[in-house]
N, C-alpha and C. Protein backbone atom coordinates (compact mmCIF):
# COMPACT_ATOMS: atom_id res chain seq x y z
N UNK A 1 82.31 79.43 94.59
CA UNK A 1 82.22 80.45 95.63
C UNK A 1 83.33 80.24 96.66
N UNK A 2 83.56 78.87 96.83
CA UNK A 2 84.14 78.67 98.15
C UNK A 2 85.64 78.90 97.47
N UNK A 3 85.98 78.79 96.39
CA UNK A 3 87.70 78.58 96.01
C UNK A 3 87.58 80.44 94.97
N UNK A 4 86.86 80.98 94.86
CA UNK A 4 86.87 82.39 94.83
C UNK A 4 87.32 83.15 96.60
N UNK A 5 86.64 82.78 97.54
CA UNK A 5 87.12 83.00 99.12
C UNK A 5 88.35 82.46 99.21
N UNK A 6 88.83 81.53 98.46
CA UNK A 6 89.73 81.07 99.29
C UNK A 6 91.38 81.74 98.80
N UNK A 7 91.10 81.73 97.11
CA UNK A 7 91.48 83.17 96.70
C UNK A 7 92.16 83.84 97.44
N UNK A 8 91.18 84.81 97.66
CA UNK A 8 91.05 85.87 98.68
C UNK A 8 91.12 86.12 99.54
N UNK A 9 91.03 85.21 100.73
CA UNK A 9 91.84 84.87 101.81
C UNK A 9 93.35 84.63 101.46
N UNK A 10 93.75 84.09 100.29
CA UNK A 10 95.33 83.72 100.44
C UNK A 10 95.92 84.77 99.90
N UNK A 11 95.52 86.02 99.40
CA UNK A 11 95.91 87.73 98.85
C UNK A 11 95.92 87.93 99.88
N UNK A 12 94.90 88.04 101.01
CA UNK A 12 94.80 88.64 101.81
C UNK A 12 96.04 88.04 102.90
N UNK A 13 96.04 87.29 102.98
CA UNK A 13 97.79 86.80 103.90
C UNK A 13 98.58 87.06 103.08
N UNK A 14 98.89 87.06 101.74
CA UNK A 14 100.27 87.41 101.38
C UNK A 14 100.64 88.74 101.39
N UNK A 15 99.68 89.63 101.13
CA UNK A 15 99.59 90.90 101.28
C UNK A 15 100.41 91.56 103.19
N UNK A 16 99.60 90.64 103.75
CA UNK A 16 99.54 91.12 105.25
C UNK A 16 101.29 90.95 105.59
N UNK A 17 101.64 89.39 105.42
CA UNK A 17 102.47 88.90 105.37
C UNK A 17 104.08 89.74 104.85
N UNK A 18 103.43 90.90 103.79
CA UNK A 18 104.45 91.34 103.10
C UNK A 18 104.53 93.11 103.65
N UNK A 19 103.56 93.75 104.02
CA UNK A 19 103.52 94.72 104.26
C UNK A 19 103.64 94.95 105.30
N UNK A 20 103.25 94.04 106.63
CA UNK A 20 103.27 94.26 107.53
C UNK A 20 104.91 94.08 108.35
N UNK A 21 105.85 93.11 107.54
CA UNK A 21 107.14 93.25 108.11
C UNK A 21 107.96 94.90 107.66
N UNK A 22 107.33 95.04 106.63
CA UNK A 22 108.03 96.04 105.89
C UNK A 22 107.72 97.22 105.91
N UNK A 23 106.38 97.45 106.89
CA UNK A 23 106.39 98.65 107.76
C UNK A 23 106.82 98.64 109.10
N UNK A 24 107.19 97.27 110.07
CA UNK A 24 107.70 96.93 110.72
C UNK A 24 109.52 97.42 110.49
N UNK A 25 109.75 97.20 109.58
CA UNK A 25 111.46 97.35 109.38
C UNK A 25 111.87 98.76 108.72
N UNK A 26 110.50 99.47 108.12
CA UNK A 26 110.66 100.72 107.29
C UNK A 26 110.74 102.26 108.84
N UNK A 27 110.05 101.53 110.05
CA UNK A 27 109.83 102.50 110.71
C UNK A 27 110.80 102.92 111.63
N UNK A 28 112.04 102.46 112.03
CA UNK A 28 112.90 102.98 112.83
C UNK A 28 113.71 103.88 111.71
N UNK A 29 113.71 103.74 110.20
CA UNK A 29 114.40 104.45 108.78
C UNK A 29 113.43 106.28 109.40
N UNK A 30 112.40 105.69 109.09
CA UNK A 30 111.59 106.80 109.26
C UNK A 30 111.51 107.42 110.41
N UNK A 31 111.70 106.87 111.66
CA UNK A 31 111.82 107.81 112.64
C UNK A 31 113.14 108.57 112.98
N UNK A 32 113.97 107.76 112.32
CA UNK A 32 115.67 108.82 112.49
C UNK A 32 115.38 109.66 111.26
């Protein structure tokens, strides 16, 4: 149980980790 969470917690940061710069850097593209 506990290394199924832990899993999933570490998707869940790489995910964050990856999308979140790259809507960070995608949005000044998109606002011009």
């Amino acid at each position: 149980m506990a290394g199924i969470y832990t899993m999933r917690d570490l998707a869940t940061n790489a995910v964050f980790q990856v999308e979140v710069p790259a809507f960070v850097l995608s949005y000044p593209y998109q606002s011009n």
